[in-house]
N, C-alpha and C. Protein backbone atom coordinates (compact mmCIF):
# COMPACT_ATOMS: atom_id res chain seq x y z
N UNK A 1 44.01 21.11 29.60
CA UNK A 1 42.63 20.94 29.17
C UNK A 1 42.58 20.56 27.70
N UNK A 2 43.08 21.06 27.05
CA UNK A 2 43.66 20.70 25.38
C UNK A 2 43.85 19.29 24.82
N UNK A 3 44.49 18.60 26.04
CA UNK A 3 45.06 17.32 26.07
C UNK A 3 44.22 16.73 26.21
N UNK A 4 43.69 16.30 26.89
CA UNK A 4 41.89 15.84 27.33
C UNK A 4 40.94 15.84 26.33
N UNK A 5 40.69 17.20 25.77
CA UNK A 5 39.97 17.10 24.52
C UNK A 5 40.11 15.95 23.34
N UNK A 6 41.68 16.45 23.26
CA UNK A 6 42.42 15.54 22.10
C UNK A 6 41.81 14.06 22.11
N UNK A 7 42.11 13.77 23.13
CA UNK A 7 42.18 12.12 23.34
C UNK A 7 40.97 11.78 23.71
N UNK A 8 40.04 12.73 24.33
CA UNK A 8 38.57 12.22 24.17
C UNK A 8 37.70 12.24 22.54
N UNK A 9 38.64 13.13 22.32
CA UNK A 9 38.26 13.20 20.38
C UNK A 9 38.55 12.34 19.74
N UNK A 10 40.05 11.89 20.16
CA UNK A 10 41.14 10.76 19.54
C UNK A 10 39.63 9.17 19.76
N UNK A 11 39.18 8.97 21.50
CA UNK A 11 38.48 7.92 21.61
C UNK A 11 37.06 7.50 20.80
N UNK A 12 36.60 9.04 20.79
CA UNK A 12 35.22 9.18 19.93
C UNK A 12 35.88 8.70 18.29
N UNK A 13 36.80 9.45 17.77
CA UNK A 13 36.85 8.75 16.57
C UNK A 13 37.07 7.45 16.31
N UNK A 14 37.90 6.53 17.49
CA UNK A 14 38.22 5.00 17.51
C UNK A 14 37.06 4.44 17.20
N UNK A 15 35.91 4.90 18.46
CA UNK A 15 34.76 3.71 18.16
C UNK A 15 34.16 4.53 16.77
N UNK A 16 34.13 5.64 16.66
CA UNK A 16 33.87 5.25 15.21
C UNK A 16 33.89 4.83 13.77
N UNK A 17 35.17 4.90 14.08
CA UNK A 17 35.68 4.00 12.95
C UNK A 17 35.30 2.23 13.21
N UNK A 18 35.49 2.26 14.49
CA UNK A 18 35.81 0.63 14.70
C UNK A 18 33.86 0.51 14.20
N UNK A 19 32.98 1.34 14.80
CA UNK A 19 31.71 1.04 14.32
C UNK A 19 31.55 1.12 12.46
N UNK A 20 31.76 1.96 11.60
CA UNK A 20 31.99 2.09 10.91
C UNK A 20 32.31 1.13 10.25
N UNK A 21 33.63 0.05 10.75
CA UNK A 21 34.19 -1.35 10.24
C UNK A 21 33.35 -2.57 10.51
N UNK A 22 32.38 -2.62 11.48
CA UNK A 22 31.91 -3.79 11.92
C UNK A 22 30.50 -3.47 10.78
N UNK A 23 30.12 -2.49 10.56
CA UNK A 23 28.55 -2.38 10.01
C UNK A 23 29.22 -2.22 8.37
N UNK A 24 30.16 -1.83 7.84
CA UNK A 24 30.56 -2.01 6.73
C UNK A 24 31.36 -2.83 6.15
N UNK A 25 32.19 -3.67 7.27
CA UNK A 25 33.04 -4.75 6.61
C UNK A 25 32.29 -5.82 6.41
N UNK A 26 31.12 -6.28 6.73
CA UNK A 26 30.90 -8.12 5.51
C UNK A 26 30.28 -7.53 4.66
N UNK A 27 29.79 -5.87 4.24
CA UNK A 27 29.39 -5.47 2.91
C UNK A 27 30.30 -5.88 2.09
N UNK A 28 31.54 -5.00 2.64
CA UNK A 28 32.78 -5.40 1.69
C UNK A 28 33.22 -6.81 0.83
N UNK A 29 32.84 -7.14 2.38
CA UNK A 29 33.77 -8.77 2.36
C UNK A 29 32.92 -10.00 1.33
N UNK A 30 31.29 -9.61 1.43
CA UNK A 30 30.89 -10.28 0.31
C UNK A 30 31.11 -9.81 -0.87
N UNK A 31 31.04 -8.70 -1.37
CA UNK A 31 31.08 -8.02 -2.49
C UNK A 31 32.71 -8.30 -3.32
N UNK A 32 33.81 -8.31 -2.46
CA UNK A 32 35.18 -9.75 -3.05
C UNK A 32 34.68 -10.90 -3.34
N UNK A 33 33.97 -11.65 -1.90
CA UNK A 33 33.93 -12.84 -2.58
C UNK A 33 32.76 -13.17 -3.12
N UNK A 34 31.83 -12.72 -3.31
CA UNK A 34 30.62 -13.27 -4.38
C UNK A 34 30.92 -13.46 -5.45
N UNK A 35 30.53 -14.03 -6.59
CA UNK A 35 30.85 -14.40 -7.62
C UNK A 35 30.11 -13.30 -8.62
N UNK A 36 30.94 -13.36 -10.21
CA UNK A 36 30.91 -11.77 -10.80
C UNK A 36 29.24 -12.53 -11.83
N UNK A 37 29.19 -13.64 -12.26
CA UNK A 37 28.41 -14.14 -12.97
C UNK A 37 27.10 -14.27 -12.56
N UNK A 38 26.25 -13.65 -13.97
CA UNK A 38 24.94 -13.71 -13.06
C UNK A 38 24.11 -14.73 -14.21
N UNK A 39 23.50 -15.52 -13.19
CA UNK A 39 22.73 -16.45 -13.57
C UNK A 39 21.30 -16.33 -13.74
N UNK A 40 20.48 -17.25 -14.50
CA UNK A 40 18.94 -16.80 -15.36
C UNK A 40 18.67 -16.90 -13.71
N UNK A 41 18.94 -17.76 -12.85
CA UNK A 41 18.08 -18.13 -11.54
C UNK A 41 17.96 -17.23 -10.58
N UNK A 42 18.61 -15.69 -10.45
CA UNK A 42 18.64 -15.19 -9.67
C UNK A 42 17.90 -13.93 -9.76
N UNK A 43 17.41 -13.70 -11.11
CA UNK A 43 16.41 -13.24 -11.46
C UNK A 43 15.01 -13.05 -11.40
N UNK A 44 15.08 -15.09 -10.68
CA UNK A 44 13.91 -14.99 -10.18
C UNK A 44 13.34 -14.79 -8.49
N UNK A 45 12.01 -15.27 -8.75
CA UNK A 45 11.14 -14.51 -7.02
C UNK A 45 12.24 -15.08 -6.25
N UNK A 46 12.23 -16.69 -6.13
CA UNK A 46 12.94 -17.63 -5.14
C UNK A 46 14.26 -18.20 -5.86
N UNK A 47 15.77 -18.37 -5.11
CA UNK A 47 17.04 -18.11 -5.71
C UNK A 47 17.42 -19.18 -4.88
N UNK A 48 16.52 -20.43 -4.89
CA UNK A 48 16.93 -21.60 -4.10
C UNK A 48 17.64 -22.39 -5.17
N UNK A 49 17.57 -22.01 -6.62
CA UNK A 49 18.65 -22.68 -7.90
C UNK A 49 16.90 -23.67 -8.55
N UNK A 50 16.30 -23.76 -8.03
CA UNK A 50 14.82 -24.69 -8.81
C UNK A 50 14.00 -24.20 -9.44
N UNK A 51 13.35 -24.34 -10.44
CA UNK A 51 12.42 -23.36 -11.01
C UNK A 51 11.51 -23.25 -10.28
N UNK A 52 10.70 -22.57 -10.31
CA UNK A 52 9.42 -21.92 -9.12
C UNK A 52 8.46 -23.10 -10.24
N UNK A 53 7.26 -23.60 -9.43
CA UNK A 53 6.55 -24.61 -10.10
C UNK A 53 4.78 -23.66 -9.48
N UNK A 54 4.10 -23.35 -9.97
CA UNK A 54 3.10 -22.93 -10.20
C UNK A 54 3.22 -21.59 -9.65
N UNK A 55 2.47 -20.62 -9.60
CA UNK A 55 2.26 -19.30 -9.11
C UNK A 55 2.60 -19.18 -7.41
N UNK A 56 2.93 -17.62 -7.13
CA UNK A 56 3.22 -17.36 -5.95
C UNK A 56 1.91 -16.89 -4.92
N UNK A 57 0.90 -17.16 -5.56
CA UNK A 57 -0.08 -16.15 -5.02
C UNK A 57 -1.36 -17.70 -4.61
N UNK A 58 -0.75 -18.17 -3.75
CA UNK A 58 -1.81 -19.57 -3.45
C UNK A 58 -2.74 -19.50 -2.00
N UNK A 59 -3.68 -20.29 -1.92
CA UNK A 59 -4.24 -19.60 -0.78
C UNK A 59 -3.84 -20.85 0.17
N UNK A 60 -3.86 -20.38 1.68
CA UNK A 60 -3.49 -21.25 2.74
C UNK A 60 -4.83 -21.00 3.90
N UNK A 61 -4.70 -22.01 4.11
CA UNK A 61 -5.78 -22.69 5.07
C UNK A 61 -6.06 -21.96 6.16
N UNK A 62 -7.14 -21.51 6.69
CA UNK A 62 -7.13 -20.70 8.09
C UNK A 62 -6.57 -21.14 9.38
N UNK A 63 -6.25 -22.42 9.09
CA UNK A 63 -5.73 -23.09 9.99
C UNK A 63 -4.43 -22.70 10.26
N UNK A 64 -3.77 -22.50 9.45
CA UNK A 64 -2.52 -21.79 10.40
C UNK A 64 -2.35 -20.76 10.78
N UNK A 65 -3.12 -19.78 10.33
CA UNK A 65 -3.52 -18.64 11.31
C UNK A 65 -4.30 -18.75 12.81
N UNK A 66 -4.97 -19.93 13.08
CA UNK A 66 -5.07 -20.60 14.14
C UNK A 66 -4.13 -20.98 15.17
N UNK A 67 -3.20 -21.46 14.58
CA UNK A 67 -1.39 -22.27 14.67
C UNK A 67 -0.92 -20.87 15.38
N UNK A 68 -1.11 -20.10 14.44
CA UNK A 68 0.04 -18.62 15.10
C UNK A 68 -0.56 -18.14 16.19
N UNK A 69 -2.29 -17.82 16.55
CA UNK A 69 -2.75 -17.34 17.30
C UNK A 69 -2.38 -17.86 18.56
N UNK A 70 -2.85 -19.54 18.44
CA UNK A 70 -2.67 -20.03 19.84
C UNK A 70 -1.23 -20.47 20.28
N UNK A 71 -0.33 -20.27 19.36
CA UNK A 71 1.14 -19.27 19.76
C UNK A 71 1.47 -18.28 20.38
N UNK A 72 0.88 -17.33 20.14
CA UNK A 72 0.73 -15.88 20.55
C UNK A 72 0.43 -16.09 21.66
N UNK A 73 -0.94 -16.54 22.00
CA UNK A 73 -1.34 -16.65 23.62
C UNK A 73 -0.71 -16.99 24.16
N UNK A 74 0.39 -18.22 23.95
CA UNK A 74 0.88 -19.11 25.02
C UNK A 74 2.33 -18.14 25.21
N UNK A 75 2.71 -17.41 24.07
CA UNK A 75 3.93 -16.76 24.21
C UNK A 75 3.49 -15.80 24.91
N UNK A 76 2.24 -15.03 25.24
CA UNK A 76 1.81 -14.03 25.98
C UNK A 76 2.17 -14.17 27.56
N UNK A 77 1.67 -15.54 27.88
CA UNK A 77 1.47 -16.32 28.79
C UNK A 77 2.54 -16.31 29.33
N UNK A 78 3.45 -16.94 28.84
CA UNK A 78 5.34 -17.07 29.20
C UNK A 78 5.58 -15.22 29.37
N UNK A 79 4.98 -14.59 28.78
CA UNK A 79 5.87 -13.41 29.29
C UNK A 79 5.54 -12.58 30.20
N UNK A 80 4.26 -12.96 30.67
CA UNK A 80 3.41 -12.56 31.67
C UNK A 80 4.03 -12.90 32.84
N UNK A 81 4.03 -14.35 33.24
CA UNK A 81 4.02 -15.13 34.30
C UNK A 81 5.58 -15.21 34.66
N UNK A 82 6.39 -14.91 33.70
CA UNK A 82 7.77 -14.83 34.16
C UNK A 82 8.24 -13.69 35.11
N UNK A 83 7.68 -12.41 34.69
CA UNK A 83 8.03 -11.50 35.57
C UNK A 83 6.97 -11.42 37.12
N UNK A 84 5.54 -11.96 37.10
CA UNK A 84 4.68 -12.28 37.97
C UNK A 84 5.94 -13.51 39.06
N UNK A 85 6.41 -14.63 38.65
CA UNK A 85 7.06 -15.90 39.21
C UNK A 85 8.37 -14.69 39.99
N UNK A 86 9.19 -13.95 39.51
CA UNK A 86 10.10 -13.66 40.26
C UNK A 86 9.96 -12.33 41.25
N UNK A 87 8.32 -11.80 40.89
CA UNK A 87 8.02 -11.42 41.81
C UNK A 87 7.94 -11.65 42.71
N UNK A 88 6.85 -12.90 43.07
CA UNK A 88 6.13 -13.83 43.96
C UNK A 88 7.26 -14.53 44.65
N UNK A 89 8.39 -14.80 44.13
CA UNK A 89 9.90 -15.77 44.47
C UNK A 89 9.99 -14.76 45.96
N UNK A 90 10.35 -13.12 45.49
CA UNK A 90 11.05 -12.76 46.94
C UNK A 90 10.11 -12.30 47.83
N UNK A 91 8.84 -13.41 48.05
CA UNK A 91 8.33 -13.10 49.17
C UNK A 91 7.76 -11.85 49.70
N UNK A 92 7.70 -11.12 48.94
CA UNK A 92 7.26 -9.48 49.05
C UNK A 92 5.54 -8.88 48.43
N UNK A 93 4.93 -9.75 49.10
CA UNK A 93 3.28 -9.97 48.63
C UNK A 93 2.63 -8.76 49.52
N UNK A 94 2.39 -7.93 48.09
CA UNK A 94 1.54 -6.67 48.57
C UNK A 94 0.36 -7.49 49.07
N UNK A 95 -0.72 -7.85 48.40
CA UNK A 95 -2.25 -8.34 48.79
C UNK A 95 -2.49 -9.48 49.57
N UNK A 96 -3.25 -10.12 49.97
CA UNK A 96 -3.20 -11.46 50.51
C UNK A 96 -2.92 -12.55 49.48
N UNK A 97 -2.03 -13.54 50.05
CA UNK A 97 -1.60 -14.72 49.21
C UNK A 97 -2.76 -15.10 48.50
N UNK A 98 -4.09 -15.52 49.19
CA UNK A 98 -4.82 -15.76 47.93
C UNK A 98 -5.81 -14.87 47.31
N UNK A 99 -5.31 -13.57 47.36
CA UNK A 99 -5.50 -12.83 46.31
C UNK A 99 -4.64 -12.79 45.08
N UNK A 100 -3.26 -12.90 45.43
CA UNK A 100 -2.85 -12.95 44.59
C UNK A 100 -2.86 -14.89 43.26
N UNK A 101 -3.08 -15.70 44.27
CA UNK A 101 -3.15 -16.63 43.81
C UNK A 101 -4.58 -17.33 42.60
N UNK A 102 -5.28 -16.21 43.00
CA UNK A 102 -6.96 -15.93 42.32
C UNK A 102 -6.61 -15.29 40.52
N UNK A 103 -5.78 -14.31 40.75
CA UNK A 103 -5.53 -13.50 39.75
C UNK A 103 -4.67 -13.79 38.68
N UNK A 104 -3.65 -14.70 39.38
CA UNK A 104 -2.90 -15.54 38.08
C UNK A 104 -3.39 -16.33 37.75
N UNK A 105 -4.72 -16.83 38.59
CA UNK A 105 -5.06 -18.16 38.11
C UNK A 105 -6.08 -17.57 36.75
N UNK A 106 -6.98 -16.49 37.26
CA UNK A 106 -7.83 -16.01 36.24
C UNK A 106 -7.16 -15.85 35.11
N UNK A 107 -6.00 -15.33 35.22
CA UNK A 107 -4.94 -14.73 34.03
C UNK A 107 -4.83 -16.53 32.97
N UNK A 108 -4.37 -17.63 33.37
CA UNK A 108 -4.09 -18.39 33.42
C UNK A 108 -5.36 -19.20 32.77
N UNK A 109 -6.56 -19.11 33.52
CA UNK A 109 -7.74 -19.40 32.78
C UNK A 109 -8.30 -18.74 31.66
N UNK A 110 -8.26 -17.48 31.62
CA UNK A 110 -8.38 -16.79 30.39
C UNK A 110 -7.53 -17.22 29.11
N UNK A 111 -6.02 -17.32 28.92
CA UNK A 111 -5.36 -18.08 28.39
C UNK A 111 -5.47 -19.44 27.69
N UNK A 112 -6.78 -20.09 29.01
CA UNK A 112 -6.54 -21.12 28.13
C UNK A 112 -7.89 -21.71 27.56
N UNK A 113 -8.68 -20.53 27.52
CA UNK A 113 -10.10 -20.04 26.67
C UNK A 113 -10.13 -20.59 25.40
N UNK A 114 -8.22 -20.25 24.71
CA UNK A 114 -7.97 -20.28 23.29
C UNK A 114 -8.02 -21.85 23.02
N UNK A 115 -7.51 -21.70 24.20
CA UNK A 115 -7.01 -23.93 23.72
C UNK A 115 -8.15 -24.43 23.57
N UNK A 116 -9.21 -23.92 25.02
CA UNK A 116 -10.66 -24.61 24.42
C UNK A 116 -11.41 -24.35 23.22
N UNK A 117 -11.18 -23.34 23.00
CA UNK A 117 -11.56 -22.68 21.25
C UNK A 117 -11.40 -23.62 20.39
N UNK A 118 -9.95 -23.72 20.22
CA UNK A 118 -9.45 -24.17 19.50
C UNK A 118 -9.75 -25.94 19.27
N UNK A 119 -9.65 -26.54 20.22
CA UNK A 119 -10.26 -27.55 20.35
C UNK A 119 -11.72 -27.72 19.64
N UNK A 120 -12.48 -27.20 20.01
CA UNK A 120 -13.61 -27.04 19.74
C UNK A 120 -13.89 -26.69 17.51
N UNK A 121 -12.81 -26.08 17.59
CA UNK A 121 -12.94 -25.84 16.26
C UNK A 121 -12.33 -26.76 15.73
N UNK A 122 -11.90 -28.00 16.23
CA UNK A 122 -10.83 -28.63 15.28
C UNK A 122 -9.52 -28.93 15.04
N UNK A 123 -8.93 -27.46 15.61
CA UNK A 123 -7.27 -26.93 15.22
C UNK A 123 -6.56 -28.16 15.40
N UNK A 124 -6.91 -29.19 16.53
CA UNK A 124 -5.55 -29.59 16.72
C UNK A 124 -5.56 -31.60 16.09
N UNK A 125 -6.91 -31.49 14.75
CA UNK A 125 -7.32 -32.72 14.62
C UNK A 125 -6.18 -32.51 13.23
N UNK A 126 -5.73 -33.76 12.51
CA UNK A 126 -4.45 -33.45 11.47
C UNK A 126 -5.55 -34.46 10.44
């Protein structure tokens, strides 16, 4: 029974070390190779090597908060209908077919409420 312990102790410490090495070795590994010199540029907000050219604090258009929304929906959409599609695949339809065919569609029309929105407001004129 002793023996068993050992080597289940022996395994618990492997992965932890080996975890230990994977979450602490490219700390390491940059900290060799980065360079020791520090430059005026890294000091600043953005460390792309260019000077920053007017203030960080600018305002942006509502329009791309538009952009993200009717993103969101459509990514909603995809994650909805994916697990609904491999339902529907194995043939295993609790309600009547076109009940169920009513309800994605509503799902589906609701969804695309935004596009008409959006349309309507403009979003997609450049």
């Amino acid at each position: 029974m002793e023996a068993e312990y050992l080597i289940d102790l022996l395994y618990v410490a492997a992965f932890f070390l080996a975890g230990a090495t994977f979450a602490l070795g490219p700390i390491v590994i940059s900290r060799l190779l980065a360079p020791r010199t520090l430059e005026s540029q890294t000091d600043s907000t953005y460390e792309c090597g260019m000077r920053p050219i007017g203030a960080a604090w600018i305002r942006f258009g509502v329009i791309y908060y538009l952009y993200a929304l009717i993103f969101l929906a459509f990514a909603v959409d995809v994650l909805f209908l994916l697990p609904v599609a491999l339902i529907y695949a194995q043939e295993t339809i609790l309600c009547a077919p076109w009940l169920d065919f009513v309800v994605v569609f509503l799902f589906i029309d609701t969804l695309a409420l935004a596009v008409v929105y959006a349309w309507k407001k403009g979003v997609f004129q450049w």
